[in-house]
Structures are given as C-alpha cells and as structure tokens.
PDB file of N, CA and C in Angstrom:
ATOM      1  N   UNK A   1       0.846  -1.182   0.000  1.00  0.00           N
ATOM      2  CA  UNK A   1       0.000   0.000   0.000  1.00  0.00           C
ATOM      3  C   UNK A   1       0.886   1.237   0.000  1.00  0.00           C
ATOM      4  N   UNK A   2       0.382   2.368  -0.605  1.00  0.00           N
ATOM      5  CA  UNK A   2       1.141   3.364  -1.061  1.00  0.00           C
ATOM      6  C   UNK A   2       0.318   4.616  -1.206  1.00  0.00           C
ATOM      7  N   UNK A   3       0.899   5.072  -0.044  1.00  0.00           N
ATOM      8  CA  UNK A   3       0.239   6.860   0.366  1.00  0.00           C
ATOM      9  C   UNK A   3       0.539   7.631  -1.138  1.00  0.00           C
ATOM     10  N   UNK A   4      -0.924   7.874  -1.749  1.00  0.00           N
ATOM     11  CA  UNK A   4      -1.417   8.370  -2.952  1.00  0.00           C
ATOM     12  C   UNK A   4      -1.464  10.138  -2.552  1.00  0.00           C
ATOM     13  N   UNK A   5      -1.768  10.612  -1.569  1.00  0.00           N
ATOM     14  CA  UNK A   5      -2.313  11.413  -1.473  1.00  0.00           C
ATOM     15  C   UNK A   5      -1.756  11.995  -0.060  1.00  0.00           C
ATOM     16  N   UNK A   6      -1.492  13.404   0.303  1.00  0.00           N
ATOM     17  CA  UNK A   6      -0.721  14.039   1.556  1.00  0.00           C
ATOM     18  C   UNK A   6      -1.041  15.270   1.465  1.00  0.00           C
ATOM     19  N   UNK A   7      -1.885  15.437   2.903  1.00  0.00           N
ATOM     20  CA  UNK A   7      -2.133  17.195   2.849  1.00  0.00           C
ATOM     21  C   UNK A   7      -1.548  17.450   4.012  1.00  0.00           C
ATOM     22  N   UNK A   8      -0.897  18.784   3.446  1.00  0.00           N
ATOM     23  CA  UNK A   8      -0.283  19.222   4.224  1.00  0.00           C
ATOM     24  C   UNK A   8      -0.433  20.778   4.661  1.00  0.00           C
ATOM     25  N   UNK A   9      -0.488  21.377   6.375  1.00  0.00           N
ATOM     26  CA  UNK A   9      -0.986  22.751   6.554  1.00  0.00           C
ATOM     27  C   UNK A   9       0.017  23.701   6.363  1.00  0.00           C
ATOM     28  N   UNK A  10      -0.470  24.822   6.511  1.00  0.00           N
ATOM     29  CA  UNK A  10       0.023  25.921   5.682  1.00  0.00           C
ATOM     30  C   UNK A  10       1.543  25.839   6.122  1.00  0.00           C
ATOM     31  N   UNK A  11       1.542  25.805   7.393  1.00  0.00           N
ATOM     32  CA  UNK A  11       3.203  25.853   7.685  1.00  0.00           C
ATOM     33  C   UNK A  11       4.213  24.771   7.218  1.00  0.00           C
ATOM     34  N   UNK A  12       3.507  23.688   6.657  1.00  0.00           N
ATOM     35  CA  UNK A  12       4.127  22.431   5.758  1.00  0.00           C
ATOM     36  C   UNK A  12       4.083  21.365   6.830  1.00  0.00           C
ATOM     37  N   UNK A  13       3.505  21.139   7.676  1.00  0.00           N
ATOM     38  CA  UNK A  13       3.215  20.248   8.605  1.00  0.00           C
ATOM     39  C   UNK A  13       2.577  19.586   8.228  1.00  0.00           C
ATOM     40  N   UNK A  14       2.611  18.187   8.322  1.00  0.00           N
ATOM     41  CA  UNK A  14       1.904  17.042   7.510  1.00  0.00           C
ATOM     42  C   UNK A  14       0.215  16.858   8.146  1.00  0.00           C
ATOM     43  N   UNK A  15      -0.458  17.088   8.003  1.00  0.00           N
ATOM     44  CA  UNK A  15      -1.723  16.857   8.330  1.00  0.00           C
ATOM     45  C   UNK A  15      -2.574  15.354   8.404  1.00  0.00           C
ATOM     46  N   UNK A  16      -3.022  15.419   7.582  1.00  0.00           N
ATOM     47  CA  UNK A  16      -3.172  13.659   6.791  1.00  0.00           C
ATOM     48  C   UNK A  16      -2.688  13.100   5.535  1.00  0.00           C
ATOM     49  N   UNK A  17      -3.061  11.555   5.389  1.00  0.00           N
ATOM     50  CA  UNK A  17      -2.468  11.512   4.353  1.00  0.00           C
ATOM     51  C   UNK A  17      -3.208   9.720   4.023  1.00  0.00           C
ATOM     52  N   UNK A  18      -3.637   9.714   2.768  1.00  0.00           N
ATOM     53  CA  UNK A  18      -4.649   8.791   2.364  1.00  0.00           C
ATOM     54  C   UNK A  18      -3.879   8.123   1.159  1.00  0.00           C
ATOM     55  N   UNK A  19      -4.460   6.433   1.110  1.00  0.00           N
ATOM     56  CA  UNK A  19      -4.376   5.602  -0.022  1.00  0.00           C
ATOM     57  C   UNK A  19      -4.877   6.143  -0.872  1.00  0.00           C
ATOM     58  N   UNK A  20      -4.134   5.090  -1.921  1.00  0.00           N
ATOM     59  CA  UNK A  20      -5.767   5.520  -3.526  1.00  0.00           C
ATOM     60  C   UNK A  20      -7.232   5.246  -2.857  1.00  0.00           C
ATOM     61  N   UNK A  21      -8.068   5.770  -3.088  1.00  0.00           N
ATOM     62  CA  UNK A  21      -9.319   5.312  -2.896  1.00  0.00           C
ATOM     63  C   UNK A  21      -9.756   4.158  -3.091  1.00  0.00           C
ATOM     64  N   UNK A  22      -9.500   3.503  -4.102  1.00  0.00           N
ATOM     65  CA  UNK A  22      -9.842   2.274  -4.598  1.00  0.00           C
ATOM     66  C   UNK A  22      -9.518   1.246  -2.907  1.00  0.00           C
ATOM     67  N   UNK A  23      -8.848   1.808  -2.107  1.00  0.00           N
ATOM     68  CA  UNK A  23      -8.549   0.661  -1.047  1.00  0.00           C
ATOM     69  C   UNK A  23      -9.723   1.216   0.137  1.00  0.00           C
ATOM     70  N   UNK A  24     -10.392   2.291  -0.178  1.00  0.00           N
ATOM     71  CA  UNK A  24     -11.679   2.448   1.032  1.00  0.00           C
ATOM     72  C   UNK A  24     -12.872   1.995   0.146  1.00  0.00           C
ATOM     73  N   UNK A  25     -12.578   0.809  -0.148  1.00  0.00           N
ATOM     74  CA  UNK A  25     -13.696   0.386  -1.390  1.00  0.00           C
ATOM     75  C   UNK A  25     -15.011  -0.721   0.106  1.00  0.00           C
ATOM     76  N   UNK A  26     -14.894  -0.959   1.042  1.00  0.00           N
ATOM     77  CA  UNK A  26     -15.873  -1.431   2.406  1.00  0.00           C
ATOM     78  C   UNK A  26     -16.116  -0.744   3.225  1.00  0.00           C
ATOM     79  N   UNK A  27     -17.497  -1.045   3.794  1.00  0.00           N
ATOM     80  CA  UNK A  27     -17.974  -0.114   5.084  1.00  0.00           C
ATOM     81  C   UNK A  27     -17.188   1.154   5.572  1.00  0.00           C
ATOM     82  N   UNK A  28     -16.457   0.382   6.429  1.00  0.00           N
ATOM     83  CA  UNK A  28     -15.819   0.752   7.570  1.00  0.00           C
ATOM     84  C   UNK A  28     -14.813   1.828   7.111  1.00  0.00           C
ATOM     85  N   UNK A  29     -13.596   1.007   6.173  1.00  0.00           N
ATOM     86  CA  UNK A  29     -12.410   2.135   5.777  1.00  0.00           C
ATOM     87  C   UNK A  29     -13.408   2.912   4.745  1.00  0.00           C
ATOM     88  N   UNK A  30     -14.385   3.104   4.172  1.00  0.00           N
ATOM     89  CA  UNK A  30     -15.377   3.947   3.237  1.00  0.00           C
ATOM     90  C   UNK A  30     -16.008   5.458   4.431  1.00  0.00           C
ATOM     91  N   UNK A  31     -16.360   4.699   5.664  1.00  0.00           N
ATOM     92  CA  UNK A  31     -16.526   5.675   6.905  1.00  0.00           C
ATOM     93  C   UNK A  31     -15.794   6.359   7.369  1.00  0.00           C
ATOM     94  N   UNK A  32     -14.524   5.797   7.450  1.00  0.00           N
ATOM     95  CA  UNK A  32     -13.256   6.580   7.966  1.00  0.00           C
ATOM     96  C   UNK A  32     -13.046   7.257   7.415  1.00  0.00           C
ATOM     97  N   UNK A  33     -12.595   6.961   5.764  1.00  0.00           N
ATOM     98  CA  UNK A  33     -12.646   8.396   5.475  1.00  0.00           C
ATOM     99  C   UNK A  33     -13.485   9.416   4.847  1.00  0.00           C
ATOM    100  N   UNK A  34     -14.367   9.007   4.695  1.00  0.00           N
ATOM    101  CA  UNK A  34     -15.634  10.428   4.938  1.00  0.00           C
ATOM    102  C   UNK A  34     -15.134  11.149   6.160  1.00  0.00           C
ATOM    103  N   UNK A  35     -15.049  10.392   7.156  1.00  0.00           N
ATOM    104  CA  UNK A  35     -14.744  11.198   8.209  1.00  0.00           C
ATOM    105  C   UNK A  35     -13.953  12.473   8.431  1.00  0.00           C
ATOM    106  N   UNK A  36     -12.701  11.923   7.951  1.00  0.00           N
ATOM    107  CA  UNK A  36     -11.199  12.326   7.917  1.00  0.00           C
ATOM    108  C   UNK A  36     -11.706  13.357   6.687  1.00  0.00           C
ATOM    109  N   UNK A  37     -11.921  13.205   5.403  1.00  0.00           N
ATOM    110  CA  UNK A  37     -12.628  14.036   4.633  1.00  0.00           C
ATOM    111  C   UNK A  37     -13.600  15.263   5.389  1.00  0.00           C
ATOM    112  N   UNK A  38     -14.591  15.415   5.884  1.00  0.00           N
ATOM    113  CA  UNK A  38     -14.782  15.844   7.011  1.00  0.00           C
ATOM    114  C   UNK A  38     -14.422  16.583   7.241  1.00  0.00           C
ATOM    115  N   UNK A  39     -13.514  16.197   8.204  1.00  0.00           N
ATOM    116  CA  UNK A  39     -12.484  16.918   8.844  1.00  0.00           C
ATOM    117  C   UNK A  39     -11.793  18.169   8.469  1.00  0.00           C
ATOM    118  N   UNK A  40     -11.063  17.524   7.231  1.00  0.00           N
ATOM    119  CA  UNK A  40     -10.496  18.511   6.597  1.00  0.00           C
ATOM    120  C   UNK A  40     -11.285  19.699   5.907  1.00  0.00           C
ATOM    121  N   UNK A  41     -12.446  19.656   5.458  1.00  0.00           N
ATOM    122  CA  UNK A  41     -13.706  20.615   5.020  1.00  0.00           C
ATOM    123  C   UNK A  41     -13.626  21.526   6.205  1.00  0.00           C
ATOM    124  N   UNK A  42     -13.942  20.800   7.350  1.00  0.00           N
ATOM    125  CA  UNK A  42     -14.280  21.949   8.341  1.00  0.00           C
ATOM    126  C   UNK A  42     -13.018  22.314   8.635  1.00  0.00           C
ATOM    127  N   UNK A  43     -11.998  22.358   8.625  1.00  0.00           N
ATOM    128  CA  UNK A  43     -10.692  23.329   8.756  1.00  0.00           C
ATOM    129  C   UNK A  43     -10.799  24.316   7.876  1.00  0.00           C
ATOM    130  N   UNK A  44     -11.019  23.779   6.479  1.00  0.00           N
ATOM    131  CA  UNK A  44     -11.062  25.164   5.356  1.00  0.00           C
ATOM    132  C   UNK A  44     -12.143  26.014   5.562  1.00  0.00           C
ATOM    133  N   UNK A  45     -13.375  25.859   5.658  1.00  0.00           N
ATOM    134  CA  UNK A  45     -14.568  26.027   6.180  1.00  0.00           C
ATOM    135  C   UNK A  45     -14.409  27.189   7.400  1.00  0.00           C
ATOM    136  N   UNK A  46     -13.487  26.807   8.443  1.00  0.00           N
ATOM    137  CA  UNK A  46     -12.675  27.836   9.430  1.00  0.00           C
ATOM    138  C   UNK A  46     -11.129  28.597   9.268  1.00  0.00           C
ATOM    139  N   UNK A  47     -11.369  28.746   7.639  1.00  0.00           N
ATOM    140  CA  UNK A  47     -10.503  29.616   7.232  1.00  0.00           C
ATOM    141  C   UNK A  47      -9.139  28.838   7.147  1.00  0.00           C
ATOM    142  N   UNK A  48      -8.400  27.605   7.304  1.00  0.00           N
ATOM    143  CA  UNK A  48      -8.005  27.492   6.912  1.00  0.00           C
ATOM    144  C   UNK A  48      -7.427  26.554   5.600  1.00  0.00           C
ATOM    145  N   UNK A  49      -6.271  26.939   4.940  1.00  0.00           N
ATOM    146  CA  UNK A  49      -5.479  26.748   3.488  1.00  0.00           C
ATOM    147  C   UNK A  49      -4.830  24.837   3.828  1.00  0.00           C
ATOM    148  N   UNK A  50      -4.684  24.386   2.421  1.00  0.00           N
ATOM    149  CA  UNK A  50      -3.922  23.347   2.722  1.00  0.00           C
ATOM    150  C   UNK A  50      -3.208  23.352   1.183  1.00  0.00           C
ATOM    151  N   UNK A  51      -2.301  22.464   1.498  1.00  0.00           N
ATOM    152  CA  UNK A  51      -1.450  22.021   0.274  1.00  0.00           C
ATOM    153  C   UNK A  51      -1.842  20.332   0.092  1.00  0.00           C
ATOM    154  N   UNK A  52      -2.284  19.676  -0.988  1.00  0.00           N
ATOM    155  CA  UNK A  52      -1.865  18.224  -0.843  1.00  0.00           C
ATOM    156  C   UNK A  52      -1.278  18.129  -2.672  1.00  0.00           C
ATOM    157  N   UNK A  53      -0.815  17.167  -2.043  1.00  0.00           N
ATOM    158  CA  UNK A  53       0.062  16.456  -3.253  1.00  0.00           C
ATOM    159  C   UNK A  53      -0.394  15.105  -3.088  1.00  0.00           C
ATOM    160  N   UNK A  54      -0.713  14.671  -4.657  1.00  0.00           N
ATOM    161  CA  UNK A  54      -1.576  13.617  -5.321  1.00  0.00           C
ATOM    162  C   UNK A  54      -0.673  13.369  -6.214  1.00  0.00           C
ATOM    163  N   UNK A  55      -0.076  12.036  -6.403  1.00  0.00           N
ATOM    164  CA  UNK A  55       0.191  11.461  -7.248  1.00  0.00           C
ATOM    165  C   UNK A  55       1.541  12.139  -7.943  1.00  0.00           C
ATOM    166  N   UNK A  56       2.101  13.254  -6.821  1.00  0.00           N
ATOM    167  CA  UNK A  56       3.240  13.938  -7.222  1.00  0.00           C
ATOM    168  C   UNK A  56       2.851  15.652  -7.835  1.00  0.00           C
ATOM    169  N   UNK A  57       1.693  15.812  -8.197  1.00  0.00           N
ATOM    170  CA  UNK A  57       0.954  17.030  -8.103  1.00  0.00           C
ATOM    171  C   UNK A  57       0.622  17.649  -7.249  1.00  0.00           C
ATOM    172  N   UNK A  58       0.962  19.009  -7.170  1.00  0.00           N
ATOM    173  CA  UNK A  58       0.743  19.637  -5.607  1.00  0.00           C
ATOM    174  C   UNK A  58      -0.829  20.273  -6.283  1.00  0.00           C
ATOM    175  N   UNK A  59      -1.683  20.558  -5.344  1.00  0.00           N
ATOM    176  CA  UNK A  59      -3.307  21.322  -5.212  1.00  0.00           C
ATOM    177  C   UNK A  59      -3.220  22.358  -4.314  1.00  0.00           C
ATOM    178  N   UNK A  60      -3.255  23.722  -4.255  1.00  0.00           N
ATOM    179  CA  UNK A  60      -3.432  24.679  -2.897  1.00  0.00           C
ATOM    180  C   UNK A  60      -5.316  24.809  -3.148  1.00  0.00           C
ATOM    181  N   UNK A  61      -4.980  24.261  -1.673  1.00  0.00           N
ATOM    182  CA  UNK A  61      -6.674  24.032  -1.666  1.00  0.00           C
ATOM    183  C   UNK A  61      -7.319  25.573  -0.430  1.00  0.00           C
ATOM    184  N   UNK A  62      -7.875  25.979  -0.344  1.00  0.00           N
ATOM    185  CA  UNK A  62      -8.072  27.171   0.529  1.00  0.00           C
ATOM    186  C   UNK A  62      -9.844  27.875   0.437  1.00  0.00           C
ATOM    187  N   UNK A  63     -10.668  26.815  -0.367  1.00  0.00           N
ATOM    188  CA  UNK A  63     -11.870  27.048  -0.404  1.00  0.00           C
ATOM    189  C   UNK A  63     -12.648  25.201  -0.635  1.00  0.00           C
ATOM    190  N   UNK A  64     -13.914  25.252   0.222  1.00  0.00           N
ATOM    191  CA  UNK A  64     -14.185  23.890  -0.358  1.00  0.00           C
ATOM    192  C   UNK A  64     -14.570  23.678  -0.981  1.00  0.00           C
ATOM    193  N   UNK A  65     -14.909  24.650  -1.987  1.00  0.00           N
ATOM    194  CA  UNK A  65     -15.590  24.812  -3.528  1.00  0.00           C
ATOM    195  C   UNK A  65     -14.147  23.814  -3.731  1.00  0.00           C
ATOM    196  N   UNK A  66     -12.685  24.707  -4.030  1.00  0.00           N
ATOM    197  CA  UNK A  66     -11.476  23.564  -3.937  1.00  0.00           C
ATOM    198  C   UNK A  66     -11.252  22.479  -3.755  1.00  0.00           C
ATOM    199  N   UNK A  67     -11.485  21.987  -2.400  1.00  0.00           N
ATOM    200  CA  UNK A  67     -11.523  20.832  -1.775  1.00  0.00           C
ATOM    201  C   UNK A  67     -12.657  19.804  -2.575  1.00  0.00           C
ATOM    202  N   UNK A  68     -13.301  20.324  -3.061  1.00  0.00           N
ATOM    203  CA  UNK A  68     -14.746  19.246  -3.641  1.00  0.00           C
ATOM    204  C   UNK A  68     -14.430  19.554  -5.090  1.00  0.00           C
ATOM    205  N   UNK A  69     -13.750  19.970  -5.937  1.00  0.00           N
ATOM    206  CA  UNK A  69     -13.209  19.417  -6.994  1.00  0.00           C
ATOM    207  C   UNK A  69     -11.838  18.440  -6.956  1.00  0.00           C
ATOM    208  N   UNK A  70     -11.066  18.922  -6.183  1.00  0.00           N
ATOM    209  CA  UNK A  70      -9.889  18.124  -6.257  1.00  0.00           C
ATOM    210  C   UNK A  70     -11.020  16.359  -5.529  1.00  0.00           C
ATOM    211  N   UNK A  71     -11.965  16.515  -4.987  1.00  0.00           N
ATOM    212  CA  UNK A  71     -12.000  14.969  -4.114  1.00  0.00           C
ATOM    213  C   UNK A  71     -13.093  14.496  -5.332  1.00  0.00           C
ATOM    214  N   UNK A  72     -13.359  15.125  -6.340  1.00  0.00           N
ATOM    215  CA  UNK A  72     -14.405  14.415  -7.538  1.00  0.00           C
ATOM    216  C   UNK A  72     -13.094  14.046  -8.613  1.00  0.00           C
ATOM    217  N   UNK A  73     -12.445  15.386  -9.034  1.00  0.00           N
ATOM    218  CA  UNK A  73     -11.750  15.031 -10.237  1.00  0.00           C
ATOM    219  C   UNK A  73     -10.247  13.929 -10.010  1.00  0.00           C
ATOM    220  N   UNK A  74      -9.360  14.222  -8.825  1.00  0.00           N
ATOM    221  CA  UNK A  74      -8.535  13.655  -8.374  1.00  0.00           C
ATOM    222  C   UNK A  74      -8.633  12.074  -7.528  1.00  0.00           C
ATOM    223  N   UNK A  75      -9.220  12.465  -5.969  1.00  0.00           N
ATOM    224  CA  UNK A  75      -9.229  11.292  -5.274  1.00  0.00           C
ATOM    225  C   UNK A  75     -10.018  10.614  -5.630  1.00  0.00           C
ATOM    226  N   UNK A  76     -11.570  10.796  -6.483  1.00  0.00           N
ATOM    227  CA  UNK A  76     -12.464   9.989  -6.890  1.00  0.00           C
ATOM    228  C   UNK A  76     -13.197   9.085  -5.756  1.00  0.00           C
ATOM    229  N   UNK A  77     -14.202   7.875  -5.886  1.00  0.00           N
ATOM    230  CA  UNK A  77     -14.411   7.121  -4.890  1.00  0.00           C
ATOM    231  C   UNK A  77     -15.869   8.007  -4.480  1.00  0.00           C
ATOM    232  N   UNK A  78     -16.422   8.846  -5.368  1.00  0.00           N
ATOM    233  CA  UNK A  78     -17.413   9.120  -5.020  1.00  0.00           C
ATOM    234  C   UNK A  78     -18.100   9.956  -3.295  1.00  0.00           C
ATOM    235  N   UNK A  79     -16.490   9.862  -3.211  1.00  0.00           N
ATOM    236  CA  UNK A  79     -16.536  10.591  -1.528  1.00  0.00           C
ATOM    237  C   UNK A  79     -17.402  12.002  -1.677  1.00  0.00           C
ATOM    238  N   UNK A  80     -17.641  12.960  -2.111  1.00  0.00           N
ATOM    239  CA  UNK A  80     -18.260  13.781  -2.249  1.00  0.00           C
ATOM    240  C   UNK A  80     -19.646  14.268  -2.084  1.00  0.00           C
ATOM    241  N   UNK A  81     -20.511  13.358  -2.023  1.00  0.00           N
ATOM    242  CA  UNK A  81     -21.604  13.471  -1.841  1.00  0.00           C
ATOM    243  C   UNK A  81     -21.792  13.363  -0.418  1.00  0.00           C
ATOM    244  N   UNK A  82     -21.385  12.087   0.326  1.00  0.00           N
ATOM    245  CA  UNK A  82     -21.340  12.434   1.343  1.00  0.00           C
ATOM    246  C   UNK A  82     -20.711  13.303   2.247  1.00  0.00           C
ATOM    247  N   UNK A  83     -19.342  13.385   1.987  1.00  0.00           N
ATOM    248  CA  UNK A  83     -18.526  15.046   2.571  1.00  0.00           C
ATOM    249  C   UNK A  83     -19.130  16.268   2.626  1.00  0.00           C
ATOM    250  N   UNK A  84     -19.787  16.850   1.409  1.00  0.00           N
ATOM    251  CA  UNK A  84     -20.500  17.946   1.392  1.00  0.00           C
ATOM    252  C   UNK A  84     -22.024  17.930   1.139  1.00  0.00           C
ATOM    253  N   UNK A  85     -22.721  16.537   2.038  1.00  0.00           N
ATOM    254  CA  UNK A  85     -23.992  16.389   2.253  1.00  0.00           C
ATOM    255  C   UNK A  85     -24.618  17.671   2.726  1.00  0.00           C
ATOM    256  N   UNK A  86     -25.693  18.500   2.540  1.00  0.00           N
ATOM    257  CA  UNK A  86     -26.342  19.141   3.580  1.00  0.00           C
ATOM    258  C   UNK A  86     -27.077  18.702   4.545  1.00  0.00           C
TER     259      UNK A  86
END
C-alpha cells in the first residue's frame, strides 16, 4: 500500500495523508474516510489553506468549492456526496 495522497498545513506540517481510494472500497475504511474528509472541510470552512500532493501534483486548496473538486476530479471514490452532504 502506497500513500497516494498528503495534505499538508500551511506551515508544511503534515496533516493527513490517504491511499488511492480504490482501497476504502468497504464499510468501515469507506466511513473513515468520509470522516477524515470531514475533517479537513471543516478546517477550510474555518478559514483554513492546505497544500496536498496527489500522485506527485501539488493542489493549494483554501476554499471547499477547492476541496470538492480536487476529491471528484482527483481522489475519486465518489466521496463527495457524502462530505458535502447538507
């Protein structure tokens, strides 16, 4: 297994950091990271910026308009709907 994906906060401090999606393909790791997804929304959401690097591509993410394209067009896995459920 092989960390696909690494966000990191503004000061370059590693934050989280996720498989390809294809490996939260059950329940449980599918919950987790919604969660962790989540998570990270409501940081930007409270103003703050992130950096992740995908696949060797860096993203400055700093709006979740941002954050919810990079997790449709990039991480994929359909995480999106539930992340930015109302």
């Amino acid at each position: 297994m092989v960390v696909e994906h690494i966000i990191y906060k503004e000061n370059g401090e590693e934050f989280k950091s996720f498989l390809n999606s294809n490996w939260y393909d059950t329940a449980t790791p599918y919950q987790l990271c919604i969660s962790e997804l989540k998570k990270i929304k409501n940081e930007i959401d409270s103003g703050k910026a992130f950096l992740i690097v995908s696949y060797d591509q860096k993203y400055k993410i700093s709006t979740s308009k941002e954050f919810e394209k990079w997790i449709v067009n990039i991480f994929l896995g359909g995480f999106e709907k539930f992340v930015f459920e109302k």
